[in-house]
N, C-alpha and C. Protein backbone atom coordinates (compact mmCIF):
# COMPACT_ATOMS: atom_id res chain seq x y z
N UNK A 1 105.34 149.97 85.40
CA UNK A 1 104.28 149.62 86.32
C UNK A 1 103.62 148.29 85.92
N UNK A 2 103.32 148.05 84.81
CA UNK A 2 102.54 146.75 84.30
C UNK A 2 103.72 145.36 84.46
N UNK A 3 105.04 145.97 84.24
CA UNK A 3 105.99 144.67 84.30
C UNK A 3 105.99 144.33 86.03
N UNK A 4 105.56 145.12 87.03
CA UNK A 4 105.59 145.31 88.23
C UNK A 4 104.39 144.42 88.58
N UNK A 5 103.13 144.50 88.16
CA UNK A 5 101.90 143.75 88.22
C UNK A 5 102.08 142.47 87.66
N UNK A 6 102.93 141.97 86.82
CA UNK A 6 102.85 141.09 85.90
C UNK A 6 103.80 139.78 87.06
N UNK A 7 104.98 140.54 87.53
CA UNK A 7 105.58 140.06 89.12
C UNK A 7 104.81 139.68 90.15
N UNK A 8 104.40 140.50 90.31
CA UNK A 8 103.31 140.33 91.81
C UNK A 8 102.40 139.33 90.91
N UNK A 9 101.98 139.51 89.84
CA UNK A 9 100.49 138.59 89.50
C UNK A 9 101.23 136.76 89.45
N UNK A 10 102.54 136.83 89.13
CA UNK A 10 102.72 135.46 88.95
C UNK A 10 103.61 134.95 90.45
N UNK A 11 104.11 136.00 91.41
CA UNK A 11 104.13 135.68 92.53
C UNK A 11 102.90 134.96 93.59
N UNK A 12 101.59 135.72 93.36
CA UNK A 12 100.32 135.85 94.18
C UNK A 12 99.93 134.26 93.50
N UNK A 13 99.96 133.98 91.98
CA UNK A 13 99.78 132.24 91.45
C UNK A 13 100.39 131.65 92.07
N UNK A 14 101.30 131.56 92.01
CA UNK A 14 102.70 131.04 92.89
C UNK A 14 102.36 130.47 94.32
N UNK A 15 102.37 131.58 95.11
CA UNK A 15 101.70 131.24 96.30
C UNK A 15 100.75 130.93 96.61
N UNK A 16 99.29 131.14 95.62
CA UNK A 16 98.18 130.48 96.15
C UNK A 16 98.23 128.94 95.49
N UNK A 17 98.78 128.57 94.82
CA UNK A 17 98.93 127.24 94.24
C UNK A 17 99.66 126.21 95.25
N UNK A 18 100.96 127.36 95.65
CA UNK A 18 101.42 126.56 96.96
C UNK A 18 100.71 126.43 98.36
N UNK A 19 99.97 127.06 98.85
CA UNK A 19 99.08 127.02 99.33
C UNK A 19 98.26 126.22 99.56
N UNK A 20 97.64 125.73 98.17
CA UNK A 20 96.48 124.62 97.91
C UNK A 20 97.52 123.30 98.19
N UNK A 21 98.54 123.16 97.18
CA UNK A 21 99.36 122.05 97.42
C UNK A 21 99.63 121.36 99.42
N UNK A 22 99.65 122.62 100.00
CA UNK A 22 99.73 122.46 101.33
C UNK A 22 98.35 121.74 102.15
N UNK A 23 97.24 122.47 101.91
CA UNK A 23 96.36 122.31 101.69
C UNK A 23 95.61 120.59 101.37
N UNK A 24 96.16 119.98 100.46
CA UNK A 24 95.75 118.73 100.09
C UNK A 24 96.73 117.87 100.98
N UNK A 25 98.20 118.15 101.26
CA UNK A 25 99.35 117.31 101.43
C UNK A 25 99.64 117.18 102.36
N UNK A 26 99.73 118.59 103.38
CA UNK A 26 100.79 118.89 104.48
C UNK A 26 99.82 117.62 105.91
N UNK A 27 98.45 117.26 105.76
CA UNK A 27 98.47 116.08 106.75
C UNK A 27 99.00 114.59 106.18
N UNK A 28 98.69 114.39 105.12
CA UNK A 28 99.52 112.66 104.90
C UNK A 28 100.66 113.41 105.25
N UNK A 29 101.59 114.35 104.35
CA UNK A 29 102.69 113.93 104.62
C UNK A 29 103.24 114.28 106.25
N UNK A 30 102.62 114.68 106.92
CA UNK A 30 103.22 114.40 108.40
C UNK A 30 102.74 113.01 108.67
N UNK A 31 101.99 112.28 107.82
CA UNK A 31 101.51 111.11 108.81
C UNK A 31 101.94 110.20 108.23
N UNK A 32 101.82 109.66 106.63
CA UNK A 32 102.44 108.90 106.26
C UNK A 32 103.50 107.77 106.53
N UNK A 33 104.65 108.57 107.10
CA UNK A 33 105.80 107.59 107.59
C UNK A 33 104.89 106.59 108.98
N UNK A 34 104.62 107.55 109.44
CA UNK A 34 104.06 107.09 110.85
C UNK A 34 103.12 105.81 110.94
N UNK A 35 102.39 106.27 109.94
CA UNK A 35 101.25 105.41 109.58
C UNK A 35 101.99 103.88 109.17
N UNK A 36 102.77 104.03 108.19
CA UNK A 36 103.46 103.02 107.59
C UNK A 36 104.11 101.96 108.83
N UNK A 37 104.83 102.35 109.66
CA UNK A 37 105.39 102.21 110.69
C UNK A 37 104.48 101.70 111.49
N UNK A 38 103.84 102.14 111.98
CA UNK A 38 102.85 101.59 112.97
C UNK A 38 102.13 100.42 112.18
N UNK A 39 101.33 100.44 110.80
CA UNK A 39 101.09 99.33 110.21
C UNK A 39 101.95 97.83 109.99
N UNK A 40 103.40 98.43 109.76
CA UNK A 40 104.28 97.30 109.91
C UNK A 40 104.71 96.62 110.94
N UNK A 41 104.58 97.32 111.83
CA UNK A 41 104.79 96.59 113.84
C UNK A 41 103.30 95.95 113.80
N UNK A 42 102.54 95.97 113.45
CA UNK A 42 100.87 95.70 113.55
C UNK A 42 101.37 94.62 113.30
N UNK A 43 101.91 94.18 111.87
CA UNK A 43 101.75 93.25 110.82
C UNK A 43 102.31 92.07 110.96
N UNK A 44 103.97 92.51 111.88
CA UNK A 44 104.94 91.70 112.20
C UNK A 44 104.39 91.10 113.39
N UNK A 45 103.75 91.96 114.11
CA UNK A 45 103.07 91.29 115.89
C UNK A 45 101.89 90.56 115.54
N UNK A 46 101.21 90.55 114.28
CA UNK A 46 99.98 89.77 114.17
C UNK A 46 100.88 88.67 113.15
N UNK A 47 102.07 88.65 112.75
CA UNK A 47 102.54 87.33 112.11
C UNK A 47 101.86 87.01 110.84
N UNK A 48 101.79 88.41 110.18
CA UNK A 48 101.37 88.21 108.88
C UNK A 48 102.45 88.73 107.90
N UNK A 49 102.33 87.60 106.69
CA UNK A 49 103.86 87.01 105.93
C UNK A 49 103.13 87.61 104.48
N UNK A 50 103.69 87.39 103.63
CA UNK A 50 104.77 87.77 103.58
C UNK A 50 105.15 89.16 104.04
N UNK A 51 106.30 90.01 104.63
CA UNK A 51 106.06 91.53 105.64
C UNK A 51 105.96 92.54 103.93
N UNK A 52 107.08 92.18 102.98
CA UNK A 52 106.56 92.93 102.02
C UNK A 52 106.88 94.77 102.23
N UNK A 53 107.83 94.92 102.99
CA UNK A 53 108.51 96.13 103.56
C UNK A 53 109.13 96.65 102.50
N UNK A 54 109.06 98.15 102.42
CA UNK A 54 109.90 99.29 101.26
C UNK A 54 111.30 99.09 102.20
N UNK A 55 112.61 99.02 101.41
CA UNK A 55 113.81 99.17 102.04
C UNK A 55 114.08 100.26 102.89
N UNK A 56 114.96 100.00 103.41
CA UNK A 56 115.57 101.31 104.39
C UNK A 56 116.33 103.17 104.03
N UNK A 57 116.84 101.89 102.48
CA UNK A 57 117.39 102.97 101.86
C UNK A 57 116.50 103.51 101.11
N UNK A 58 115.49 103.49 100.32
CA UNK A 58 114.29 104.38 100.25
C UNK A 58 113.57 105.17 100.89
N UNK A 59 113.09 104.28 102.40
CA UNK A 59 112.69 105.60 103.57
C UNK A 59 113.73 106.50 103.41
N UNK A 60 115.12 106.42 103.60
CA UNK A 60 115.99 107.37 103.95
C UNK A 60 116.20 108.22 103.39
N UNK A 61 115.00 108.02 101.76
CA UNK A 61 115.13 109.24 100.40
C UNK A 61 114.05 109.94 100.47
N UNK A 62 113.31 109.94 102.01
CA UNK A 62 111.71 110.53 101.95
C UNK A 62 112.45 111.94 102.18
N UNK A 63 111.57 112.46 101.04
CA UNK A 63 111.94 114.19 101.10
C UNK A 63 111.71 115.16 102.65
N UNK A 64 112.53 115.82 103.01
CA UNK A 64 112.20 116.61 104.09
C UNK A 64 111.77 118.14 103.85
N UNK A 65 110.20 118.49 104.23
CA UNK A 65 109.72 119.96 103.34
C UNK A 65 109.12 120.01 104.29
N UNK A 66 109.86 121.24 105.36
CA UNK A 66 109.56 121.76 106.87
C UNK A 66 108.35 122.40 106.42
N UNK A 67 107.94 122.85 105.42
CA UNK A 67 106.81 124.00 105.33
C UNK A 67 105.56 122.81 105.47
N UNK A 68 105.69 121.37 105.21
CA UNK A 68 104.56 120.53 105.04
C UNK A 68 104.42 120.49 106.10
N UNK A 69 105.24 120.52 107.18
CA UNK A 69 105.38 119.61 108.56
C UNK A 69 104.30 121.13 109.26
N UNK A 70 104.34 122.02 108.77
CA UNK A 70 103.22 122.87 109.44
C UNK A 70 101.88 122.29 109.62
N UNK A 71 101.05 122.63 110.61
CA UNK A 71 99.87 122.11 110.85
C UNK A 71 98.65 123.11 110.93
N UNK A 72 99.26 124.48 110.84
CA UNK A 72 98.38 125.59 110.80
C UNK A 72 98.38 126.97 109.56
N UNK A 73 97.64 126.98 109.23
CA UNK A 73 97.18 127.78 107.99
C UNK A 73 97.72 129.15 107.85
N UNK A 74 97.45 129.79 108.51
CA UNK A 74 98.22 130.76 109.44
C UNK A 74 100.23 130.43 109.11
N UNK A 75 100.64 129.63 109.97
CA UNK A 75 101.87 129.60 109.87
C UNK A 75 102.21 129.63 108.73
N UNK A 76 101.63 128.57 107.95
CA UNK A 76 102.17 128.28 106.37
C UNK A 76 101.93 129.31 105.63
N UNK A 77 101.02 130.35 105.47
CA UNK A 77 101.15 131.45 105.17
C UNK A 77 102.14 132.18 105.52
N UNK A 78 102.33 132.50 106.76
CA UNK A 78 103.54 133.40 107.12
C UNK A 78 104.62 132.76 106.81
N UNK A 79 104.99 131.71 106.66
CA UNK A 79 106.19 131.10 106.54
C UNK A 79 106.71 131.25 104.81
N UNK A 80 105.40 131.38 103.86
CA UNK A 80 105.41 131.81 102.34
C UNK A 80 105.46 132.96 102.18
N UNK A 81 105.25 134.09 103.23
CA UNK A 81 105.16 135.56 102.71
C UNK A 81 106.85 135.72 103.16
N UNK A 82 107.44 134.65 103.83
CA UNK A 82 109.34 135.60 104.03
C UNK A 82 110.28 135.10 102.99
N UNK A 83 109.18 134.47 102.02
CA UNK A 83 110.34 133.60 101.14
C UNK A 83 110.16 134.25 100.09
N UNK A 84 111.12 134.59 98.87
CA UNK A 84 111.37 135.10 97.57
C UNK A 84 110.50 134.31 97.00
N UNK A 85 110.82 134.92 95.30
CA UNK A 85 109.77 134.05 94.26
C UNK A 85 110.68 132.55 94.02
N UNK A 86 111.98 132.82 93.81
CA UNK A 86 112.61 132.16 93.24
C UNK A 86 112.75 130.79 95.07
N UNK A 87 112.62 131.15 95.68
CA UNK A 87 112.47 130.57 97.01
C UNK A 87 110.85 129.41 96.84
N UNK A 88 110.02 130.34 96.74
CA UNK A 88 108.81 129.72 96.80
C UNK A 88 108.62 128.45 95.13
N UNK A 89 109.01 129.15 94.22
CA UNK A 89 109.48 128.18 93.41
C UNK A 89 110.10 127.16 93.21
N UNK A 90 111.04 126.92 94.12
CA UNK A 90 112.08 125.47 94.68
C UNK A 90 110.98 124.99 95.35
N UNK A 91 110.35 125.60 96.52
CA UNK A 91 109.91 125.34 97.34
C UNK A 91 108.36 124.41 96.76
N UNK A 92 107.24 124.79 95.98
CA UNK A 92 106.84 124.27 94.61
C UNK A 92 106.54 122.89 94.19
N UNK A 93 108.43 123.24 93.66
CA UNK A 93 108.79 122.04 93.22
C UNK A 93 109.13 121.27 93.94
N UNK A 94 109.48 120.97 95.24
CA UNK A 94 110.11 120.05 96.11
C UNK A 94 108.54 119.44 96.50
N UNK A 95 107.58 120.39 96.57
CA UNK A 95 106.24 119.65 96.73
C UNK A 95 105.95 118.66 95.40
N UNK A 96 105.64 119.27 94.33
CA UNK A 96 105.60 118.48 93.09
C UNK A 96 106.06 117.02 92.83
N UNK A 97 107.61 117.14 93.49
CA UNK A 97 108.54 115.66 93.23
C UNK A 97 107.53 115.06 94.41
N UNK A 98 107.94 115.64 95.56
CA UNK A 98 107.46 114.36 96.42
C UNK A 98 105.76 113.50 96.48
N UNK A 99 104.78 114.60 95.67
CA UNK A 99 103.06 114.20 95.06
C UNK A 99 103.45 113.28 93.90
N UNK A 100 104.73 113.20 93.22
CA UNK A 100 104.80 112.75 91.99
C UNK A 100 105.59 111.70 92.53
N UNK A 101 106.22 111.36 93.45
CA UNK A 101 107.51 110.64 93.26
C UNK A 101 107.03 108.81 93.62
N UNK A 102 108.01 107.97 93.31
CA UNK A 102 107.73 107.04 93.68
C UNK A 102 107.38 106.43 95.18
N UNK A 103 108.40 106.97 95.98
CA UNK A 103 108.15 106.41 97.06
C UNK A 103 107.26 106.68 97.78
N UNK A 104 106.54 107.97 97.63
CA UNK A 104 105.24 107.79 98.18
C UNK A 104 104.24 107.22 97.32
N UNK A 105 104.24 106.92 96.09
CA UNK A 105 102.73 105.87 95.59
C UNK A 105 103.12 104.64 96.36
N UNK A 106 104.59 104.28 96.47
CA UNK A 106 104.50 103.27 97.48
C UNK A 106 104.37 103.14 98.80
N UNK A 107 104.93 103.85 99.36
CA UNK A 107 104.13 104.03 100.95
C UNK A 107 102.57 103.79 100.92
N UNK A 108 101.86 104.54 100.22
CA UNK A 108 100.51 104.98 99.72
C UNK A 108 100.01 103.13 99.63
N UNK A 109 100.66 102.80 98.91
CA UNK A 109 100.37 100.90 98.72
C UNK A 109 100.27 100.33 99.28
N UNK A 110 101.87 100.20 99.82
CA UNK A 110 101.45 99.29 100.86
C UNK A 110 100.94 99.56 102.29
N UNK A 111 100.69 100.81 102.62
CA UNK A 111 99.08 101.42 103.72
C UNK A 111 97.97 100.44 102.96
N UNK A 112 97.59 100.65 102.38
CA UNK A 112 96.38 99.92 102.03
C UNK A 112 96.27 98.59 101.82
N UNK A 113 97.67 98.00 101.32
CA UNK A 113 97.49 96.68 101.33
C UNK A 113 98.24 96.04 102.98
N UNK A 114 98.45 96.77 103.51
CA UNK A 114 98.31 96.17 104.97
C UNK A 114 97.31 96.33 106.10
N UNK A 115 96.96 97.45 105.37
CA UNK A 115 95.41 97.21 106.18
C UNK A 115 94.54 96.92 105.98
N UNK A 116 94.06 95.85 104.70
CA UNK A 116 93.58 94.60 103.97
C UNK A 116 94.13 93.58 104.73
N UNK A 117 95.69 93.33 104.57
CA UNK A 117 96.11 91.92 105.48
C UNK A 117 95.43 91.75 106.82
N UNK A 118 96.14 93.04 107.48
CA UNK A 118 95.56 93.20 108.93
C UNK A 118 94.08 92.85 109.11
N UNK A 119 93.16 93.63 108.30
CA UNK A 119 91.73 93.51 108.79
C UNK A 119 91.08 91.89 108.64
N UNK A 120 91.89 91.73 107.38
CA UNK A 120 91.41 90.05 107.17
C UNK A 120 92.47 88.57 108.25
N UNK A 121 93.67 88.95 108.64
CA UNK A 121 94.06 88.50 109.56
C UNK A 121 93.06 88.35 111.39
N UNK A 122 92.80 89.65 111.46
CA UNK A 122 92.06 89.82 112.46
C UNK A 122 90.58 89.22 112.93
N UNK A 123 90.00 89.77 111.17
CA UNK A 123 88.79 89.56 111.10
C UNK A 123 88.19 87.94 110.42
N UNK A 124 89.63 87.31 109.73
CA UNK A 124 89.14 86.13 109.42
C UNK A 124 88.50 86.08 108.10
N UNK A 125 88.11 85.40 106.80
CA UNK A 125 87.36 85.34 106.06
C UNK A 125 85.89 85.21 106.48
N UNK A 126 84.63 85.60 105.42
CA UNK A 126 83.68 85.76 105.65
C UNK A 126 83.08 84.77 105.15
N UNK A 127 81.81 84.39 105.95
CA UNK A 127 81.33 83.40 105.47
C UNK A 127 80.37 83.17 103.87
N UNK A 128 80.69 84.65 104.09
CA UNK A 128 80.18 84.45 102.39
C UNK A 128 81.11 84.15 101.34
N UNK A 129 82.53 84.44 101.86
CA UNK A 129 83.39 84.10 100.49
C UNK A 129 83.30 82.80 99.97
N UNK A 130 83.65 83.34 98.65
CA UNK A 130 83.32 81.81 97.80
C UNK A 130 84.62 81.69 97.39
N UNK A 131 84.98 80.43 96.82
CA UNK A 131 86.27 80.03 95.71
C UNK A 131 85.29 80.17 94.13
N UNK A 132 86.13 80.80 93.20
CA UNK A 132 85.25 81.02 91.99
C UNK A 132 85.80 79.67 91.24
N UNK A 133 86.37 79.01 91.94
CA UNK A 133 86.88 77.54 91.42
C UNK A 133 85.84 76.72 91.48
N UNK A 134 85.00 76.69 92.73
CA UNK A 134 84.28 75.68 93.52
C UNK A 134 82.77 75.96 93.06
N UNK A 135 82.96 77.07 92.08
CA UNK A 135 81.50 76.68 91.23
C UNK A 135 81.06 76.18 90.26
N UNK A 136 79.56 75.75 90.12
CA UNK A 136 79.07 74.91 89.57
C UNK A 136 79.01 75.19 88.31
N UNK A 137 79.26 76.35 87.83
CA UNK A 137 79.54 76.37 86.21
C UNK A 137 81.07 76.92 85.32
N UNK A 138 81.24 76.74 84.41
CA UNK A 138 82.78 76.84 83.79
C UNK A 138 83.01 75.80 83.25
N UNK A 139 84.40 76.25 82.63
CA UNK A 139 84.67 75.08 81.97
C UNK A 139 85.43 74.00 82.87
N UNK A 140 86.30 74.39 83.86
CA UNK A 140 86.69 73.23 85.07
C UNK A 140 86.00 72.14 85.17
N UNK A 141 84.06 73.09 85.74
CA UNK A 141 83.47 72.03 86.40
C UNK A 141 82.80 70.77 84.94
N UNK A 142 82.65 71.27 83.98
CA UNK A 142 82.25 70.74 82.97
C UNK A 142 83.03 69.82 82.23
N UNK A 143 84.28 69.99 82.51
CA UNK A 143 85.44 68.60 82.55
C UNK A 143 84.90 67.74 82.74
N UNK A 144 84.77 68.25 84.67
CA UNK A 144 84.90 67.14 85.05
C UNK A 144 83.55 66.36 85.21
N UNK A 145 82.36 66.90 84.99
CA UNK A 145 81.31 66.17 84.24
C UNK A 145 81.46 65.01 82.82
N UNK A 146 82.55 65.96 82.14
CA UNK A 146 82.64 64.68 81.08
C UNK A 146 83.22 63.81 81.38
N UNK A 147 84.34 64.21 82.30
CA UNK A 147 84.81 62.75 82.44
C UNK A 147 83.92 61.81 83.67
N UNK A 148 83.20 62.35 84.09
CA UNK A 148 82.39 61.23 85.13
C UNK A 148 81.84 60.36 84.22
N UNK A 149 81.14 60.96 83.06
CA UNK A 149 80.42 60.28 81.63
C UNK A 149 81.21 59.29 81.14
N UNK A 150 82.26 59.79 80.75
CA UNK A 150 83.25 58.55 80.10
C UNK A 150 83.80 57.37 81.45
N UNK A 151 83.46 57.24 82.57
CA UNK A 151 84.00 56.24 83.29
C UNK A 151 83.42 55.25 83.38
């Protein structure tokens, strides 16, 4: 009976861990690609260089984990109570690689650094930006004070 509880107790971890994992993941990762995609047609139609694109053959290594692609709490539950331990355990881990893996910290990147390009393409620099070149103290500007001295 206790080796029976000890099953169920690391099944019930199991699943509520996967759960949570769903929980944090299952909206980027339906949106992610999308997002990326739509940012890069943005980027190319606003003619901002360098494009700075992940290859083709990397998208083509984005993991496919139907249980993420759920959108309701409910389902993803039911969809974890028909699967074994040893099921939900692959299943886990296929979440794990793809939170851990490279190609999404890069997707993840360059989202953000194109919608930096974009906003500043659009929006133009501000009139407050400065050049930290074009100020009045450092050693640059103090050069070129000495040499005004010596002329």
């Amino acid at each position: 009976m206790a080796r029976y509880t000890k099953k169920q107790n690391r099944y019930n971890q199991i699943f509520e861990r996967t759960m949570r994992l769903w929980g944090f993941y299952s909206e980027e990762y339906r949106n992610i690609l999308k997002e990326y995609e739509s940012l890069l047609q943005e980027k190319r139609e606003l003619n901002v260089t360098p494009i700075n694109k992940i290859k083709d053959s990397s998208l083509r290594e984005f993991p496919i984990i139907n249980f993420l692609y759920l959108d309701d709490e409910r389902k993803a539950e039911e969809y974890l109570l028909n699967l074994t331990e040893s099921q939900l355990k692959d299943l886990m881990a296929d979440i794990d690689l793809y939170v851990d893996g490279k190609l999404r910290r890069d997707l993840l990147a360059r989202i953000t650094d194109y919608k930096q390009q974009i906003r500043l393409k659009k929006n133009g620099k501000s009139m407050y930006a400065m050049d930290p070149d074009a100020c009045g103290c450092g050693k640059k500007c103090s050069l070129h004070r000495e040499r005004e001295y010596r002329v």
